[in-house]
N, C-alpha and C. Protein backbone atom coordinates (compact mmCIF):
# COMPACT_ATOMS: atom_id res chain seq x y z
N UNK A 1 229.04 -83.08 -33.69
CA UNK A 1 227.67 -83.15 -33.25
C UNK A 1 227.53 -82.19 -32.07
N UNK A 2 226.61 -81.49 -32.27
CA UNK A 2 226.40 -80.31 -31.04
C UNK A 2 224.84 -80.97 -29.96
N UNK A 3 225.02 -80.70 -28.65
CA UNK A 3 223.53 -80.95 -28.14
C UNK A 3 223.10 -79.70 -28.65
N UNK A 4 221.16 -80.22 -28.70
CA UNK A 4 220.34 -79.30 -28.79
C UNK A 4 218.71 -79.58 -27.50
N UNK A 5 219.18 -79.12 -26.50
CA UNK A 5 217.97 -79.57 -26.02
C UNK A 5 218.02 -81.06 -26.15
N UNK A 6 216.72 -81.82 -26.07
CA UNK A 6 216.40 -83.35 -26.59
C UNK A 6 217.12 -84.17 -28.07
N UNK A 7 217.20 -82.80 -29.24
CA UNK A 7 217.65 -83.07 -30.39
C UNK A 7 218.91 -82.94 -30.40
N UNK A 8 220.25 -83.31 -31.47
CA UNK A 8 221.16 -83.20 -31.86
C UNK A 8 221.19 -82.38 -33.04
N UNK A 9 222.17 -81.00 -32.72
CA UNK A 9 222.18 -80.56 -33.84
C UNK A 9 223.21 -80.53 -34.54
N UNK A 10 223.56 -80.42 -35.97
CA UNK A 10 224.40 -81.06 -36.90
C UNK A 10 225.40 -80.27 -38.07
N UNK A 11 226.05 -79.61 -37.54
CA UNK A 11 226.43 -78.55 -39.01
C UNK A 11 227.79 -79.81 -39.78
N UNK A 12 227.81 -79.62 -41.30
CA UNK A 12 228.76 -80.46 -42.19
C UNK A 12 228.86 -79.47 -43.16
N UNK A 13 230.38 -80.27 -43.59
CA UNK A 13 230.94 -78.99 -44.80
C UNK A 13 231.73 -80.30 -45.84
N UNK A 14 231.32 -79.37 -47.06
CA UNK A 14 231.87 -80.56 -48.03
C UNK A 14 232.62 -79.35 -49.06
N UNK A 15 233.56 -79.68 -50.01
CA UNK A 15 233.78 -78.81 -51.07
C UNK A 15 232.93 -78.47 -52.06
N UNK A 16 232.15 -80.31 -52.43
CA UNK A 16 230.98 -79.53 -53.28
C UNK A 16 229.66 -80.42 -52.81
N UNK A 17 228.90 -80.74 -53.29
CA UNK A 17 227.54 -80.98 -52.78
C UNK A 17 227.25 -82.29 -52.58
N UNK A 18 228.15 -82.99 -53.43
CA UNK A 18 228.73 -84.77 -53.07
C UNK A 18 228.84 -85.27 -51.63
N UNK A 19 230.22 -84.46 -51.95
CA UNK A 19 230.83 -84.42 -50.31
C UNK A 19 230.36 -83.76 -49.40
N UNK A 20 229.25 -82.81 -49.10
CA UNK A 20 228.58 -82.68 -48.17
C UNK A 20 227.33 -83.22 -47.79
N UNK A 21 226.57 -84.05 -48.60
CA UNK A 21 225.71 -85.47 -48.31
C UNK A 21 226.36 -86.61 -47.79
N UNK A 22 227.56 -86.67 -48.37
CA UNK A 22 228.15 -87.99 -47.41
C UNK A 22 228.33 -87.25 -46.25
N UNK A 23 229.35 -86.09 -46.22
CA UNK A 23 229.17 -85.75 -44.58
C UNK A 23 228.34 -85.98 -43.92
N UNK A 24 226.59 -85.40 -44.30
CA UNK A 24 225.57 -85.48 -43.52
C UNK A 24 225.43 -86.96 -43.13
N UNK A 25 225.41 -88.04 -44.38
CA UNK A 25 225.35 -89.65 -43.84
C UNK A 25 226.01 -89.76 -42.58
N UNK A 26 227.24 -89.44 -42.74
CA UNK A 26 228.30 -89.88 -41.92
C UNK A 26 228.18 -89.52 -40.49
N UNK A 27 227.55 -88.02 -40.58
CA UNK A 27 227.21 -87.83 -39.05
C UNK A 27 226.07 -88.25 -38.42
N UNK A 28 224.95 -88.31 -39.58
CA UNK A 28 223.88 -89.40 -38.70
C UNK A 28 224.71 -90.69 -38.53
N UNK A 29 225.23 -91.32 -39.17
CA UNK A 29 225.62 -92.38 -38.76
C UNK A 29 226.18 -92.82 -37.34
N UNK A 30 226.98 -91.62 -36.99
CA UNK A 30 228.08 -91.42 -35.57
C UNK A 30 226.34 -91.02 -34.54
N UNK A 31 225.89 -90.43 -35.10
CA UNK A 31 224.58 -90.03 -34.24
C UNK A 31 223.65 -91.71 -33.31
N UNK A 32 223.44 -92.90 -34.31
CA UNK A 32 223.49 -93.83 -33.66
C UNK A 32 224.33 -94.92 -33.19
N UNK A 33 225.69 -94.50 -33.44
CA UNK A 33 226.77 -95.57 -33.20
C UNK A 33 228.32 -94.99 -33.64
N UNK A 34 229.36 -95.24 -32.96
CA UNK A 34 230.66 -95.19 -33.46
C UNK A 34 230.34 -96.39 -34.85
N UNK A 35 231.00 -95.77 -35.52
CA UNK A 35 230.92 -97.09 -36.58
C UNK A 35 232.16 -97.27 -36.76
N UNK A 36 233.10 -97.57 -36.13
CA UNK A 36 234.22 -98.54 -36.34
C UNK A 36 234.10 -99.80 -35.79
N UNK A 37 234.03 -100.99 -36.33
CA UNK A 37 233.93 -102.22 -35.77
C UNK A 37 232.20 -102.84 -36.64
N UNK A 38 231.78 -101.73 -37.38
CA UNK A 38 230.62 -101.85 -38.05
C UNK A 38 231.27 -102.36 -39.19
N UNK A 39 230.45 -103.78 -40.08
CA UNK A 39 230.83 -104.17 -41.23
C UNK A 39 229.76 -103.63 -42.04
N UNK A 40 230.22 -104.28 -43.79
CA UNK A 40 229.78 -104.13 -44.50
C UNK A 40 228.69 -105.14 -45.31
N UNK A 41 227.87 -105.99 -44.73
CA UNK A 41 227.18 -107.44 -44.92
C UNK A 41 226.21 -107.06 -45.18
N UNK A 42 225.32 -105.85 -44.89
CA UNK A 42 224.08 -104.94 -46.26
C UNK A 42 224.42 -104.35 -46.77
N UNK A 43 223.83 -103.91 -47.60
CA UNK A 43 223.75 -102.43 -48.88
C UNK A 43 222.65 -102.60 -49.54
N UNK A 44 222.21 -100.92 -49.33
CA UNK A 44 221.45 -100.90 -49.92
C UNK A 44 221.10 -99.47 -50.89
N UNK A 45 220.48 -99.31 -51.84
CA UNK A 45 220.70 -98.41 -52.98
C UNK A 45 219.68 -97.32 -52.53
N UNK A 46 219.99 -96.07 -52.08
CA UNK A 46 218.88 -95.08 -51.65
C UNK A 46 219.06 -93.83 -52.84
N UNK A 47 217.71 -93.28 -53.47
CA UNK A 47 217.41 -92.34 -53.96
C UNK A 47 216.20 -91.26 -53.65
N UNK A 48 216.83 -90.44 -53.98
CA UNK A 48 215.85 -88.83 -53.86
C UNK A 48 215.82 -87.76 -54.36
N UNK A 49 215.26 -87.35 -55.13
CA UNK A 49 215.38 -86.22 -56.11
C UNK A 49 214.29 -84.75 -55.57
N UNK A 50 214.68 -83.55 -55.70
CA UNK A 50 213.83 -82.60 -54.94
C UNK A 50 214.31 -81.11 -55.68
N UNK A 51 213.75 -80.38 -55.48
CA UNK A 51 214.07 -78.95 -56.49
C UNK A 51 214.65 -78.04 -55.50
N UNK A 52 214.66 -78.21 -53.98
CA UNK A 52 215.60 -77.90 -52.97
C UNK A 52 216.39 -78.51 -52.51
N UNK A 53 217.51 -78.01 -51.89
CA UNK A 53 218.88 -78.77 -51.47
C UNK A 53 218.18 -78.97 -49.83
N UNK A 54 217.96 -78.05 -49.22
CA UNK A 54 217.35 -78.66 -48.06
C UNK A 54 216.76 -79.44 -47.89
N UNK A 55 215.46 -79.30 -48.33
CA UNK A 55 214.57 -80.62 -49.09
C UNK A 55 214.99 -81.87 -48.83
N UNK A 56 216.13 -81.74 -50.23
CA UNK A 56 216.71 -83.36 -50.36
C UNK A 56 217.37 -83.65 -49.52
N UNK A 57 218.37 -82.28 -48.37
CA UNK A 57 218.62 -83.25 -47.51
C UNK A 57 218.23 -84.21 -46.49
N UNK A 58 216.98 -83.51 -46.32
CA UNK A 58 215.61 -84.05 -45.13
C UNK A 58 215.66 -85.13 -45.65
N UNK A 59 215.00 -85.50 -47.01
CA UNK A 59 214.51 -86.71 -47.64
C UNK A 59 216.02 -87.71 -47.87
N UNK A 60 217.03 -87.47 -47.57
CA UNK A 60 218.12 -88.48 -47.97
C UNK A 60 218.12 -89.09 -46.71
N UNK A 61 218.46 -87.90 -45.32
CA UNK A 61 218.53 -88.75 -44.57
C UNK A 61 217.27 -89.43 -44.14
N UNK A 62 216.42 -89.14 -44.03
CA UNK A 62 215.12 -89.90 -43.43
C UNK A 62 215.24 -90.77 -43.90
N UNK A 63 215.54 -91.27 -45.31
CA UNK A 63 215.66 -92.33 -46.28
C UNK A 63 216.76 -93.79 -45.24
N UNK A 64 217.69 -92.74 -44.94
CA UNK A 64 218.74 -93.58 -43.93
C UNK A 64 217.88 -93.74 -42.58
N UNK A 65 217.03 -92.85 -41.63
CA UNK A 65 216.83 -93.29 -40.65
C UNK A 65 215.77 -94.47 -40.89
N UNK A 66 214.87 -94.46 -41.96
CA UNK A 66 214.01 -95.43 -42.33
C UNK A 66 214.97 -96.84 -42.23
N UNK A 67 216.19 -97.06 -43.03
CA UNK A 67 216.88 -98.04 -43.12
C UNK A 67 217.06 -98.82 -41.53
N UNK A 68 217.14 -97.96 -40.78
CA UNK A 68 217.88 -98.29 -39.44
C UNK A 68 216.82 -98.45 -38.97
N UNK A 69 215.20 -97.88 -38.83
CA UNK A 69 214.09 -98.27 -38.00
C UNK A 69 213.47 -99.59 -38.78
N UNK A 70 213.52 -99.70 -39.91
CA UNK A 70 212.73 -100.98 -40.57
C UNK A 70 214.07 -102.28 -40.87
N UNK A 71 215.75 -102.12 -40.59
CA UNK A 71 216.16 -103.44 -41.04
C UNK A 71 217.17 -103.05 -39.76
N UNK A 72 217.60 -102.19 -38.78
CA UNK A 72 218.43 -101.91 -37.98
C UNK A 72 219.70 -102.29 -38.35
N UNK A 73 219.20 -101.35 -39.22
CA UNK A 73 220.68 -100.79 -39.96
C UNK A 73 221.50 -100.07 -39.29
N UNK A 74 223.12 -100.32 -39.00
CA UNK A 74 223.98 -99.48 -38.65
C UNK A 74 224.99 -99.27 -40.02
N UNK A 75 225.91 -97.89 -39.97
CA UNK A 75 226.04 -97.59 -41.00
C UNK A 75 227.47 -97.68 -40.95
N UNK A 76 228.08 -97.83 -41.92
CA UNK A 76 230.07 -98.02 -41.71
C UNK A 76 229.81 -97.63 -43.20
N UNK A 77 229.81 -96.76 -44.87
CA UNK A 77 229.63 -96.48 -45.62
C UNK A 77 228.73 -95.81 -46.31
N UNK A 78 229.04 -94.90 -47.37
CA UNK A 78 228.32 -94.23 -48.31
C UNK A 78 228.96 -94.27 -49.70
N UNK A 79 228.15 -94.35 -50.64
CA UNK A 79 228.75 -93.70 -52.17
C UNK A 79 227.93 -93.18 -52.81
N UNK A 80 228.52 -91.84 -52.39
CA UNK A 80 226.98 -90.74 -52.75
C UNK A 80 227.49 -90.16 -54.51
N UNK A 81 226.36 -90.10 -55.12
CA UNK A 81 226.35 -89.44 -56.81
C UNK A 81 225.55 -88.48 -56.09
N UNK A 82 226.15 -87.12 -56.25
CA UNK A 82 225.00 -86.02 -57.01
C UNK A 82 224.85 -85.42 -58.17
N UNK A 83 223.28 -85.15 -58.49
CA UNK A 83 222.87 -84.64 -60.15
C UNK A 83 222.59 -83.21 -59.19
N UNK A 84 222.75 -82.02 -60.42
CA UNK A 84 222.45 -80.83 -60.21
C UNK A 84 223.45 -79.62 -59.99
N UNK A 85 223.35 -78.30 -59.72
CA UNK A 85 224.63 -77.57 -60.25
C UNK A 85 223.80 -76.22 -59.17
N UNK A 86 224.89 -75.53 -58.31
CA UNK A 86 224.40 -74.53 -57.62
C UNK A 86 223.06 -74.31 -57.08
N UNK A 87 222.37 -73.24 -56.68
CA UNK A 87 221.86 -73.36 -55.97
C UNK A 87 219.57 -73.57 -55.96
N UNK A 88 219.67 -73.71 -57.47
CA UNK A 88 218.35 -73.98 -57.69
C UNK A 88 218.48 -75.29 -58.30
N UNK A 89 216.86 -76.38 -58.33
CA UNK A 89 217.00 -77.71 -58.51
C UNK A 89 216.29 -77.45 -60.01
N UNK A 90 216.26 -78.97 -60.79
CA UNK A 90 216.36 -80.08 -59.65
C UNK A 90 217.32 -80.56 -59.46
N UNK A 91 217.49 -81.40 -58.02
CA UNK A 91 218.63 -81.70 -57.49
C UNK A 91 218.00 -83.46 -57.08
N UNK A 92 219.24 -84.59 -57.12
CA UNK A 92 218.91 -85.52 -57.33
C UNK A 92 220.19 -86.24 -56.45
N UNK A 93 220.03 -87.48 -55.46
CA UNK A 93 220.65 -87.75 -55.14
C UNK A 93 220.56 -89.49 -55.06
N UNK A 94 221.81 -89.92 -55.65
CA UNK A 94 221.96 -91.76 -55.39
C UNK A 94 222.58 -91.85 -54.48
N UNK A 95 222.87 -92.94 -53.58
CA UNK A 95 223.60 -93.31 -52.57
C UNK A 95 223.90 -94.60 -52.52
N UNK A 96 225.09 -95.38 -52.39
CA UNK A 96 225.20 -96.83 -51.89
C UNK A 96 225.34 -96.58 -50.77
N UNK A 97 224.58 -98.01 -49.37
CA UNK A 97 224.73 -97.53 -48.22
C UNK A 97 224.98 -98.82 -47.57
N UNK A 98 226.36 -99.01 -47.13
CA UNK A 98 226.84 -99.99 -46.57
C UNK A 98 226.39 -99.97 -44.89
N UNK A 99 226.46 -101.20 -44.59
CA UNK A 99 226.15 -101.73 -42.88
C UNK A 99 226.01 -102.96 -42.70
N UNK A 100 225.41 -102.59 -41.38
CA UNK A 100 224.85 -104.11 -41.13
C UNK A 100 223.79 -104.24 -39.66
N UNK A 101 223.31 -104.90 -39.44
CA UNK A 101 222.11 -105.11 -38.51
C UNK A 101 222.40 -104.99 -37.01
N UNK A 102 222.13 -104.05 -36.16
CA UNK A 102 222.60 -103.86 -35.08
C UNK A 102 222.30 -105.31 -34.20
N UNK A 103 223.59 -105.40 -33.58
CA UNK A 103 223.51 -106.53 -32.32
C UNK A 103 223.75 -105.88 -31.20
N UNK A 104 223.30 -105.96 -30.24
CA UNK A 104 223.31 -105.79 -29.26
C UNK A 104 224.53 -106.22 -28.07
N UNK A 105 224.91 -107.37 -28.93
CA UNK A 105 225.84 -107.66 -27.85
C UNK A 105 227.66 -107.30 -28.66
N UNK A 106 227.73 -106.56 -30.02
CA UNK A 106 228.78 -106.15 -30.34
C UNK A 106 229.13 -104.31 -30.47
N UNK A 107 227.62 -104.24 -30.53
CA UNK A 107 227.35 -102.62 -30.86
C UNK A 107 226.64 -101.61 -30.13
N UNK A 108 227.41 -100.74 -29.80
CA UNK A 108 227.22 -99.75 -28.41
C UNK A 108 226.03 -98.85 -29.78
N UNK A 109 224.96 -98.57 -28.95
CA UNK A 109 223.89 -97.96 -29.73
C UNK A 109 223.85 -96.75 -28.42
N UNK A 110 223.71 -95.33 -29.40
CA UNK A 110 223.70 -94.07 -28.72
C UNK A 110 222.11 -93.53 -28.43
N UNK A 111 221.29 -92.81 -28.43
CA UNK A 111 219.76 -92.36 -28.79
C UNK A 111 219.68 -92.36 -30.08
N UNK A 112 218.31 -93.24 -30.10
CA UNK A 112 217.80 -93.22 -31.31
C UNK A 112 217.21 -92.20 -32.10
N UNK A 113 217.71 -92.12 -33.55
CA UNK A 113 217.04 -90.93 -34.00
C UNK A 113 215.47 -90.95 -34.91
N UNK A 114 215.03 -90.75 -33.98
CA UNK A 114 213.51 -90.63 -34.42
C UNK A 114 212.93 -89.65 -36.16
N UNK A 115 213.72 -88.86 -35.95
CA UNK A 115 213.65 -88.03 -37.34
C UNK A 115 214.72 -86.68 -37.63
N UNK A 116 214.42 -86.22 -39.04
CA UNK A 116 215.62 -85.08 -39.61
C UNK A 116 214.38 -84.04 -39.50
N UNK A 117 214.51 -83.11 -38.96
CA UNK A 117 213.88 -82.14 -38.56
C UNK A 117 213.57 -81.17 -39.60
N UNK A 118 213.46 -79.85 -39.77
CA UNK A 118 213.54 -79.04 -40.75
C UNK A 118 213.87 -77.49 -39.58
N UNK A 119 213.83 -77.67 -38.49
CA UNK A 119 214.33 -76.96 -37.47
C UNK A 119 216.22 -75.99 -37.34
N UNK A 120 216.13 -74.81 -37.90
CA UNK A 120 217.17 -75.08 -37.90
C UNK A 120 218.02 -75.06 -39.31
N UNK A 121 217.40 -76.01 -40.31
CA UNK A 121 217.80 -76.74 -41.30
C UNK A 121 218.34 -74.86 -42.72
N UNK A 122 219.62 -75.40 -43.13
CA UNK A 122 220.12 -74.49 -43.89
C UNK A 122 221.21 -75.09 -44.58
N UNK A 123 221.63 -74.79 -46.06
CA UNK A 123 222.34 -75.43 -46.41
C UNK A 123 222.73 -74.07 -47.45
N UNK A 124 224.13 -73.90 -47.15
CA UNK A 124 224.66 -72.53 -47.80
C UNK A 124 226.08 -72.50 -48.38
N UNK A 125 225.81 -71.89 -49.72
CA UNK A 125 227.50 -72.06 -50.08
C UNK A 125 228.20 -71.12 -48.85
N UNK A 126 229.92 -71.76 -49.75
CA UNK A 126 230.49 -70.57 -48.91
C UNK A 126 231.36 -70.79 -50.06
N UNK A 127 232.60 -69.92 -49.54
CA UNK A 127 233.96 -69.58 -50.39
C UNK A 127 234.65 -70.60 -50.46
N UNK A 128 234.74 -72.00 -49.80
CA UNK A 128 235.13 -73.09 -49.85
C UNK A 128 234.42 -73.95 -49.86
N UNK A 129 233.11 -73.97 -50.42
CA UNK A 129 232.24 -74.91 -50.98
C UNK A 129 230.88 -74.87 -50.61
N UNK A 130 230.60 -75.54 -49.81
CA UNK A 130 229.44 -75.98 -48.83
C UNK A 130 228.67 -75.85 -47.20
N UNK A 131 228.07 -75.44 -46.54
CA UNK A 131 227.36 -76.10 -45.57
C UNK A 131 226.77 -76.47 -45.13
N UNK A 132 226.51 -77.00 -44.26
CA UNK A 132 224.26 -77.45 -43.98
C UNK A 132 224.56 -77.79 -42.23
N UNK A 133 223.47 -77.59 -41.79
CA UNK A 133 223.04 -77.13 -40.19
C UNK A 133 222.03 -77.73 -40.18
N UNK A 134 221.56 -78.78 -39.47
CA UNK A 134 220.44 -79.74 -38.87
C UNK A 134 220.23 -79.97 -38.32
N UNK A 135 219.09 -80.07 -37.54
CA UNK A 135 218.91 -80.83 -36.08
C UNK A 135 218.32 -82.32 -36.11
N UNK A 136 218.47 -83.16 -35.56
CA UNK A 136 217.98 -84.64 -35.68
C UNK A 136 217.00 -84.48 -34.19
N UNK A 137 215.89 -85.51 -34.16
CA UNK A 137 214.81 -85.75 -33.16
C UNK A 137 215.25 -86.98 -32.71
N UNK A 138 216.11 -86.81 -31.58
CA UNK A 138 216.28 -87.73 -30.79
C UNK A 138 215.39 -88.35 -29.52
């Protein structure tokens, strides 16, 4: 996680496009909390389908920050499916998303992330797979 000003900005690398959506989960996740000591007592099933990879990544995570502003959700899991193949869509993404409800008196909460920006936002092969660069609105 890099500072940006007020925002956090976010670069992740995966081999293929799977594994670089869970990355992205994973670092919003660290974005509101260490999640070690986070269980697994929700889940919940998130989808998003989009004809850009940027796009969908905006819309996956927002999908997650929604989770955490409407059930205060903290996150300790992902099981991300992706549909779609290089670099034009459509591109389609499932997710299982394990957690559980922030307490206050077990769980160190960092700044809240208000939203996934489009600031910034790039998501580019490389010679070893994947990357994407984001900023979050903290």
């Amino acid at each position: 996680m890099q500072e940006h000003t007020a925002d956090k900005a976010m670069k992740v690398e995966g081999s293929t496009l799977r594994e670089l959506f869970t990355a992205a989960a994973e670092g919003l996740a660290h974005a509101y909390s260490p999640t070690d000591g986070i269980g697994a007592s929700l889940r919940f099933r998130v989808e998003t389908e989009s004809a850009s990879l940027e796009r969908l990544l905006v819309e996956f995570l927002s999908e997650l920050v929604y989770l955490h502003e409407t059930r205060g959700m903290l996150f300790c899991g992902f099981e991300v499916e992706f549909e779609g193949e290089g670099t034009e869509g459509p591109f389609r993404v499932k997710a299982d998303v394990m957690g559980e409800e922030y307490d206050p008196s077990r769980h160190e909460l960092d700044s809240p992330v208000k939203a996934v920006t489009q600031h910034m936002l790039a998501v580019d092969r490389t010679p070893g797979g994947w990357t994407a660069t984001l900023v979050l609105d903290t």
